[in-house]
Every structure is written in structure tokens, then in C-alpha cells.
Protein backbone atom coordinates (compact mmCIF):
# COMPACT_ATOMS: atom_id res chain seq x y z
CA UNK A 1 0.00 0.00 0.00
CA UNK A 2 1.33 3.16 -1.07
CA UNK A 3 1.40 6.08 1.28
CA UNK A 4 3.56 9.23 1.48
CA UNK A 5 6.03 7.83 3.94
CA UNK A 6 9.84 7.87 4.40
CA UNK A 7 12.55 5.60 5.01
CA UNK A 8 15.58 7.18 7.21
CA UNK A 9 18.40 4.89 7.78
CA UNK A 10 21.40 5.35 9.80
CA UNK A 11 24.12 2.83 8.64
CA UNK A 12 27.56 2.53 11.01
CA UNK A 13 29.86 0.40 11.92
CA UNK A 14 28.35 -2.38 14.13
CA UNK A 15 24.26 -1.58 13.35
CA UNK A 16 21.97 -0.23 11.23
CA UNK A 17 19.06 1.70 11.97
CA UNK A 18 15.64 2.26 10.08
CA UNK A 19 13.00 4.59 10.78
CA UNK A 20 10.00 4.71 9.17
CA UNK A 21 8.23 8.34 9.04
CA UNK A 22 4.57 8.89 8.28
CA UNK A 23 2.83 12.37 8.67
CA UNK A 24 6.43 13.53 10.55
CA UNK A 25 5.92 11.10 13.21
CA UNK A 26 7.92 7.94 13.74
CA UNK A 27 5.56 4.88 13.01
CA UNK A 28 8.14 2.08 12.97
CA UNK A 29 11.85 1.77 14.14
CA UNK A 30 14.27 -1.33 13.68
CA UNK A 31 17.74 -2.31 13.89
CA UNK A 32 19.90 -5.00 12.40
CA UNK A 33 23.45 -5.65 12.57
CA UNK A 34 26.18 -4.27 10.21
CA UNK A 35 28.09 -7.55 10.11
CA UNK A 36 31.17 -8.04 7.82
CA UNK A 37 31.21 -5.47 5.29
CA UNK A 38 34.06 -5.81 2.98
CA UNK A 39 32.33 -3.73 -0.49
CA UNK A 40 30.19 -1.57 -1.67
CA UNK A 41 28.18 -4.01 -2.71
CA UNK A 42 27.35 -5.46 0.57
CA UNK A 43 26.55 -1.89 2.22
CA UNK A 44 23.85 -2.35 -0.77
CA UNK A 45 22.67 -5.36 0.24
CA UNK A 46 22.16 -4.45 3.74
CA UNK A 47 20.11 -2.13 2.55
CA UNK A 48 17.60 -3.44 0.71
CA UNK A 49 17.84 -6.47 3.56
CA UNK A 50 16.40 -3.88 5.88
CA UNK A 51 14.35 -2.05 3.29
CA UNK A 52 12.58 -5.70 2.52
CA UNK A 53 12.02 -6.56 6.30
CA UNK A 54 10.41 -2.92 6.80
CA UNK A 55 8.27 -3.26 3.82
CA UNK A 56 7.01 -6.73 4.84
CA UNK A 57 6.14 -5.73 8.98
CA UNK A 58 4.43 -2.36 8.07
CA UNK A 59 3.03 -2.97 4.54
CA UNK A 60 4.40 0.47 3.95
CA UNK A 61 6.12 1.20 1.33
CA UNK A 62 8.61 4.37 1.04
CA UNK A 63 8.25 7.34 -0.96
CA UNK A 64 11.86 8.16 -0.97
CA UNK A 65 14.92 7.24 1.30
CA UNK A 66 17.36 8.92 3.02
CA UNK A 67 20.82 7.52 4.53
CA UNK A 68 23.55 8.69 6.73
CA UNK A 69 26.49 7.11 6.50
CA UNK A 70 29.52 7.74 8.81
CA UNK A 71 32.50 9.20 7.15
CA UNK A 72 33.10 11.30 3.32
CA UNK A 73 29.61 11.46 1.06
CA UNK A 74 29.27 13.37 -2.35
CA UNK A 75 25.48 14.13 -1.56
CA UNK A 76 24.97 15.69 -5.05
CA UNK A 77 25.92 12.32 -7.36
CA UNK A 78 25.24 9.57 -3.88
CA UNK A 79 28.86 8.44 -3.98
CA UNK A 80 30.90 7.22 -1.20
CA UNK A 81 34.17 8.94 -1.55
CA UNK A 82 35.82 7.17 1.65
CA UNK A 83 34.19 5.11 4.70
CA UNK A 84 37.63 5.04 7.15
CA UNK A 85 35.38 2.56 9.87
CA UNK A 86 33.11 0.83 7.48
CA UNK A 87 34.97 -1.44 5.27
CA UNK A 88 37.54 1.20 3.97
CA UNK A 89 35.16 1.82 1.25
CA UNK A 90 36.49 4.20 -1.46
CA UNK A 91 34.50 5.88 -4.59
CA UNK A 92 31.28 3.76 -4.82
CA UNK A 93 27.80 5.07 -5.97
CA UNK A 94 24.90 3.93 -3.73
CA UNK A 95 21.84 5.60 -4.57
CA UNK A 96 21.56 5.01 -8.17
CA UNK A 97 22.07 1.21 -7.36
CA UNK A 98 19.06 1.46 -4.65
CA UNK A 99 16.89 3.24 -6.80
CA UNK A 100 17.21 1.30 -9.09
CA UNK A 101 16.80 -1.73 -7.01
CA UNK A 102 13.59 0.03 -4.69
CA UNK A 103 12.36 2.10 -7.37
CA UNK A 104 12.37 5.20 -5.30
CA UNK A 105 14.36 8.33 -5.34
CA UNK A 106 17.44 7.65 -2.69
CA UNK A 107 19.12 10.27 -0.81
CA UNK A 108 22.92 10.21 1.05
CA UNK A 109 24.11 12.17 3.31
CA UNK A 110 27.17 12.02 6.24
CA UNK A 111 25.93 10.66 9.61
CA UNK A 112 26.35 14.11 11.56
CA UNK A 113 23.92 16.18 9.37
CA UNK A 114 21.43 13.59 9.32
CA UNK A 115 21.69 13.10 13.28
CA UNK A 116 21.61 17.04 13.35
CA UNK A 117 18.33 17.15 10.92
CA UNK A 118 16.54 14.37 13.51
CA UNK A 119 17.22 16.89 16.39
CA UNK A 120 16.24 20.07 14.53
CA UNK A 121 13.12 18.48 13.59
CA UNK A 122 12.00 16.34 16.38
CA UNK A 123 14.35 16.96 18.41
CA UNK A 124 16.62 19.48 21.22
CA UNK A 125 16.92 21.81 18.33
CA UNK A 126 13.52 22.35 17.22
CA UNK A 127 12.70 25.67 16.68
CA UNK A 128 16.26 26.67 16.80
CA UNK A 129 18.05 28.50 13.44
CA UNK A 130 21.64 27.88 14.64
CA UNK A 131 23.27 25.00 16.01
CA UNK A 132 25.77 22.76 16.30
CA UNK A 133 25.82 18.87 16.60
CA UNK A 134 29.27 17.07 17.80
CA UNK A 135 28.93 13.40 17.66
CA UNK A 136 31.03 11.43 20.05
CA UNK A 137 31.76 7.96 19.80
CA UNK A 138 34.06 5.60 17.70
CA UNK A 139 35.51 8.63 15.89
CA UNK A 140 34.17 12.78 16.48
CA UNK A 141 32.03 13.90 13.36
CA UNK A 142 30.43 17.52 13.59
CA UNK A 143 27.42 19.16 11.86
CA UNK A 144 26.50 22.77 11.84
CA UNK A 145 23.10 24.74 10.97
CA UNK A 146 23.05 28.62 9.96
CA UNK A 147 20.05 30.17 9.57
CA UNK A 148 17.77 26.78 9.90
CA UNK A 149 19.98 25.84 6.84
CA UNK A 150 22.91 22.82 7.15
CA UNK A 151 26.63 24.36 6.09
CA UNK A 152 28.24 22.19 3.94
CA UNK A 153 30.89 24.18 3.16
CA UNK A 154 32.79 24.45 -0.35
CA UNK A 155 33.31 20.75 -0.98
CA UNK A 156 30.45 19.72 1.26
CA UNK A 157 32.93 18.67 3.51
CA UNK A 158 32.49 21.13 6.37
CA UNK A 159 31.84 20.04 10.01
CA UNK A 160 35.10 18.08 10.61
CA UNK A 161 35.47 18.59 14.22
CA UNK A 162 37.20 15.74 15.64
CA UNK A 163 40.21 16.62 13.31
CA UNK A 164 40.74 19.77 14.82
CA UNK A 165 44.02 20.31 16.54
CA UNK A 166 44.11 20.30 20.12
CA UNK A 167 47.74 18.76 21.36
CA UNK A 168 50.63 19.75 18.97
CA UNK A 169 52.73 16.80 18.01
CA UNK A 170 50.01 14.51 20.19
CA UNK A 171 48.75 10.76 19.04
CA UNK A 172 48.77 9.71 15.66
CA UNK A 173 45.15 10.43 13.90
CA UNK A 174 43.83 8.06 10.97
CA UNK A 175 43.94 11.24 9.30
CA UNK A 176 47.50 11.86 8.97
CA UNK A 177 47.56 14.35 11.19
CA UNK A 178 48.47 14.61 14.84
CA UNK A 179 46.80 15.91 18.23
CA UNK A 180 43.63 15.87 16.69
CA UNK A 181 40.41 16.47 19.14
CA UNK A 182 39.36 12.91 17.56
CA UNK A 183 42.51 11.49 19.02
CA UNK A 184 41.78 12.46 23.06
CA UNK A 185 38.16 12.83 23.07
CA UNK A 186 36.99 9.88 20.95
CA UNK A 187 36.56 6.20 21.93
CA UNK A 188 38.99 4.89 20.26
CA UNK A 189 41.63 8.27 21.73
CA UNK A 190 40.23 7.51 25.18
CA UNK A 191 40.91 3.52 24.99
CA UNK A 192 44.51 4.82 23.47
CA UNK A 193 45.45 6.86 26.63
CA UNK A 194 44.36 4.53 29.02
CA UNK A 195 46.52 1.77 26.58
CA UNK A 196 49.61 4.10 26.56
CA UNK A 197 49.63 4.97 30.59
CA UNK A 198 48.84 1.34 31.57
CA UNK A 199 52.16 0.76 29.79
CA UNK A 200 54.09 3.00 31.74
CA UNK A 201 53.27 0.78 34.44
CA UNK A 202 50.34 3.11 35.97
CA UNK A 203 48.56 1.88 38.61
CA UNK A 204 44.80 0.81 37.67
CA UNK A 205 41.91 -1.91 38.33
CA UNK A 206 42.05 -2.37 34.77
CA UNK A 207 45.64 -4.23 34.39
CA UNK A 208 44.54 -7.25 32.33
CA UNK A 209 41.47 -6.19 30.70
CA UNK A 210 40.59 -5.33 27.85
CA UNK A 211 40.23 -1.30 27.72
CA UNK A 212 36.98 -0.88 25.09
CA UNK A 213 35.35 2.70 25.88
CA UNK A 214 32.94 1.01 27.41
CA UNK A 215 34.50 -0.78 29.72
CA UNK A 216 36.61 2.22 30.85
CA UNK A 217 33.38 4.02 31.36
CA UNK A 218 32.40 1.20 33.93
CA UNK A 219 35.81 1.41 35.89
CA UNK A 220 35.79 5.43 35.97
CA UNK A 221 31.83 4.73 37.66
CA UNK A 222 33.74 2.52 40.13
CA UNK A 223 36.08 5.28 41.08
CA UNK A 224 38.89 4.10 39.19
CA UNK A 225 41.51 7.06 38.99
CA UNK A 226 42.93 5.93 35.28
CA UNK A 227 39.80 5.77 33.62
CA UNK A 228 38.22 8.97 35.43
CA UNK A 229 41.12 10.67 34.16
CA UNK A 230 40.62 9.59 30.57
CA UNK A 231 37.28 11.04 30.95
CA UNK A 232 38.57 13.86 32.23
CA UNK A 233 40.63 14.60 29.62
CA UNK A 234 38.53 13.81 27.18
CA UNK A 235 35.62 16.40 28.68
CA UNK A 236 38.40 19.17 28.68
CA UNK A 237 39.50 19.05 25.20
CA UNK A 238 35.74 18.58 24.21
CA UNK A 239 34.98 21.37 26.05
CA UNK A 240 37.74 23.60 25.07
CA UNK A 241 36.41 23.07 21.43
CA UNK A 242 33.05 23.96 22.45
CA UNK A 243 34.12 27.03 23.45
CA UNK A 244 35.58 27.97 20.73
CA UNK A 245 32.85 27.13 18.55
CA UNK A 246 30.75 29.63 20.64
CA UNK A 247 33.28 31.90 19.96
CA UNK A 248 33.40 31.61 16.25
CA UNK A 249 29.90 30.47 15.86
CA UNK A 250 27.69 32.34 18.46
CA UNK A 251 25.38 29.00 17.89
CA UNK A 252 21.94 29.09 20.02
CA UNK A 253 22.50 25.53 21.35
CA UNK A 254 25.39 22.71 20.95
CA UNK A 255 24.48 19.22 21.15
CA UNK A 256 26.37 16.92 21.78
CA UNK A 257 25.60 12.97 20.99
CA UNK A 258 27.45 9.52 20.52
CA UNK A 259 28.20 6.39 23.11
CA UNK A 260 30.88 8.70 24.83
CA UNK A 261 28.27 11.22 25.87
CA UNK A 262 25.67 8.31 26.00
CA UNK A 263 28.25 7.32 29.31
CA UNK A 264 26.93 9.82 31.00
CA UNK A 265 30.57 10.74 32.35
CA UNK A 266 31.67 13.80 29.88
CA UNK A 267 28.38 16.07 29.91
CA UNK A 268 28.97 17.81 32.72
CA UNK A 269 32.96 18.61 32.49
CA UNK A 270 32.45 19.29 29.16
CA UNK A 271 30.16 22.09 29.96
CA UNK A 272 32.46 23.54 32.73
CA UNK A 273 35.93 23.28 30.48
CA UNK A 274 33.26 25.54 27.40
CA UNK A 275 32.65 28.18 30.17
CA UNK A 276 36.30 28.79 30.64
CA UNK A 277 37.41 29.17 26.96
CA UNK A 278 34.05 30.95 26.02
CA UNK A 279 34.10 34.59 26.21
CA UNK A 280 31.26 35.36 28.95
CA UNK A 281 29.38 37.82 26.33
CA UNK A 282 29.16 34.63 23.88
CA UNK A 283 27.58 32.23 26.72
CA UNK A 284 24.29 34.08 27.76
CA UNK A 285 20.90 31.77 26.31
CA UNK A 286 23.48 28.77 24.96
CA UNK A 287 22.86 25.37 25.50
CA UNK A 288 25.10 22.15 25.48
CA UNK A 289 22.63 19.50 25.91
CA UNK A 290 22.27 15.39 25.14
CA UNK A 291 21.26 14.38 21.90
CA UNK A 292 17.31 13.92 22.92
CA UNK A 293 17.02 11.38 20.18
CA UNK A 294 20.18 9.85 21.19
CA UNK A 295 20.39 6.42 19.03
CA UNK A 296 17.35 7.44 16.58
CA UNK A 297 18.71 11.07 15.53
CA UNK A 298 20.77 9.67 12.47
CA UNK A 299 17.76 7.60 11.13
CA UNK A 300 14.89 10.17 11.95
CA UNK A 301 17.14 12.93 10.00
CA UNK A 302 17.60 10.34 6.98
CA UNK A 303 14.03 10.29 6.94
CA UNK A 304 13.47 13.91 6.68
CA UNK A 305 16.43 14.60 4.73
CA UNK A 306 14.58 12.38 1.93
CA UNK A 307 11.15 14.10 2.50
CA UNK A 308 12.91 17.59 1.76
CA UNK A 309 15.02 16.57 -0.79
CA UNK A 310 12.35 14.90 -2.68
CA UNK A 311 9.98 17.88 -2.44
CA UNK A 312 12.77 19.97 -3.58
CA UNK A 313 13.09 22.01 -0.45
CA UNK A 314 16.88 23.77 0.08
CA UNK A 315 18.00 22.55 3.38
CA UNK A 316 21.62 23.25 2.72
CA UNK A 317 23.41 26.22 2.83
């Protein structure tokens, strides 16, 4: 049964999640795992896996779709032009194969403006003109919106946050580059500190385990002084960013998503650390707040990045 629907999905590294929008309100969500992708080819038959099993619980089907994927899109011709923690995937197309395939019009788009669009639309940023949305997790992606419109920037690559420089000659980022917010502040920086001080023989709880985020998030709850310090860091150099983004930006609210926030450990110092590197004019009426949609903002974007994009509406700037 045809009805003027829309499919957002949000497609990462370890799941992928579908939301199914119907009047602008979520009717039906669902997740599957990523699993071993080693091609193109197989993020396109995840797809229209998903797609399929959507179609067949809601007897819905689509009138566009949207994705987010997480790492370098060319949203004008739907080409991948490099997916660093999804298969290493370089210069595919993925929406002409889909429509194709589904027979709809299919939209792409990086992870961070579609998990931006799900908050300015049913989410924190509702009603807001301009904001910013840092995603925290595996790697640091970041999204901005001016004047209710998303800035992509000359080569629609703007937003790259996590690769902005915070420690000269610091760790090693799968950029190139060094010191890199992404390389402190991220997952994957946080479980390399902890990594690197445990091998100078510091004293922690965690000697002998295996230091995922995660599980560093658990042992800084517990009080351990290694792992609180991670966090620790990682909230300053997060927050010193912030403030300079208020700085530069003058933004109305900043929010802030990803499993590292999710931890519930960084929110708070994060704040504090923004306050000292914003100038005190800049801070009166800003926000840093959770993601509200936490795990759903990517998808619930997608979904109304394809509704605009297929009615023609200019959402970028």
C-alpha cells in the first residue's frame, strides 16, 4: 500500500538503523546488525535487507529514502568517496544502485547532518536557526546549521570537528595528522590513553582487561583514577572546542551525541571546560545539551532529509 512515507536509515559500523516516518511522526523503528562489510556491494545489500524486512512488517512502502552514512559522502551524485570505519570503502555510488533496485528516489548524506536534521526536527533543536551537533563515539564527526539551513561548506565537507588540533605533536590520527580532538576525546583516543599509561606501568583496576570505551566508562563509575582521568581529559578538550565554537559560531544551542556522551561521564565537564574558553558575552541563552534522540537522531534525519530533498526544499546552505 502506497502512502507518502519515508525511510531514514542510519548505517555505522556495528548496526543499522531504520525509521520509518509517516505524517512527521515515527511509526516504525528497527535495527539489524552491520556484520562483515568488505564492499560496496554489501553496504547495498544491507540495505535493501532492511528495506525488505520494513516493507514486509508495516506494509508500507517508502516514498523516498534517506541515509547517513559515517565518514566522506558526495550528496549531489550519492557516492561514497571514503568510509575510514566501514569497510575502507572508497569511490562507490549507492543511490543510483538502490533506486534502481527500490524504485524510489534515494538520498545520502554524512551521519552528523542527518543526526543534526533528527534533532532540529523532532528533536533538542527544534525551533532553533543555529546549532551545532558534535557526535562522540568511535571517531568525532560535527554538523552545523546557519540560519535553519545545514553548512556544507565548499566541498560539502564542512563540520570536521574531531580533526581539529588540540595537542601539537600529540597521538597519531587516521587522518594523517596529529593531536587531533578525535585522538583524546573519541573512543577509540580515550581507549589509546588509558593503553599508553597502563604501559608505563600506571597503577589501575584495569591491568589485564581489555580497555573498550565502554568498559573504561564502567571502571571510571567505580572510582577508578585511570579511567576517570581519561574522561577527564577527554571532557576538557571537548569542552575547550566547544568554546571555541561559541566563539566563532555564536550558535543558540550545541548538542552533543554519541556512546561517549551516552556514558553519562563527559556532559557535565564538558560544559564547565566551554565556560572557561568561552568569552562570557558569547555564553548568555546557549545550551550544550544530550542528543534527545540519542540512538534514533541519524535515522529520523535520513528520513526527513529524503522528505525535503524529494519535495525539492533547500535545506543546505
Amino acid at each position: 500500500m502506497k502512502t507518502k512515507s519515508f525511510l531514514g536509515i542510519d548505517f555505522g559500523g556495528t548496526k543499522i538503523n531504520f525509521v520509518l516516518l509517516k505524517n512527521n511522526k515515527i511509526i516504525h523503528k528497527m535495527r539489524i546488525s552491520t556484520g562483515k562489510i568488505d564492499s560496496g556491494d554489501d553496504i547495498v545489500q544491507k540495505i535493501l535487507t532492511g528495506v525488505t524486512k520494513v516493507e514486509q512488517k508495516t506494509s508500507i512502502y517508502p516514498s523516498a529514502i534517506g541515509i547517513g552514512l559515517a565518514g566522506m559522502v558526495n550528496r549531489t551524485t550519492g557516492q561514497i568517496i571514503f568510509l575510514p570505519n566501514i569497510g575502507k570503502i572508497k569511490d562507490f555510488s549507492v543511490t543510483e544502485r538502490l533506486s534502481k533496485k527500490l524504485g524510489v528516489p534515494v538520498f545520502l548524506e554524512n551521519d552528523v547532518n542527518t543526526a543534526l536534521l533528527g534533532e532540529v526536527y523532532l528533536g533538542a533543536a527544534q525551533n532553533k536557526q543555529n546549532a551545532v551537533f558534535i557526535s562522540v563515539g568511535t571517531g568525532i564527526g560535527g554538523a552545523m546549521l546557519i540560519g535553519s539551513r545545514i553548512y556544507t561548506g565548499k566541498n560539502g565537507l564542512a563540520g570536521e570537528i574531531g580533526h581539529l588540533t588540540v595537542q601539537e605533536n600529540g597521538l597519531r590520527c587516521n587522518c594523517g595528522k596529529r593531536g587531533c580532538l578525535e585522538t583524546v576525546a573519541s573512543g577509540k583516543g580515550i581507549e589509546q590513553y588509558v593503553t599508553s599509561e597502563m604501559a608505563k606501568g600506571v597503577k589501575t583496576e584495569m591491568t589485564g582487561c581489555k580497555t573498550t570505551a565502554k568498559k573504561i566508562a564502567q571502571y571510571a563509575k567505580r572510582g577508578d583514577k585511570l579511567a576517570l582521568r581519561a574522561y577527564e581529559q577527554a571532557s576538557h578538550y571537548l569542552g575547550k572546542i566547544c568554546g571555541d565554537i561559541i566563539n566563532i559560531l555564536n550558535p543558540e544551542m550545541i548538542i552533543l551525541g554519541g556512546g561517549v556522551v551516552e556514558s553519562g561521564l563527559i556532559l557535565k565537564n564538558t560544559i564547565k571546560a566551554a565556560k572557561n574558553y568561552a568569552l562570557a558575552s558569547s555564553l548568555e541563552d546557549i545550551k550544550i545539551v544530550r542528543s534527545m534522540l540519542k540512538n534514533d537522531a541519524g535515522a529520523v534525519g535520513a528520513a526527513f532529509l529524503a522528505e525535503a530533498l524529494k519535495s525539492k526544499r533547500d535545506i543546505y546552505i
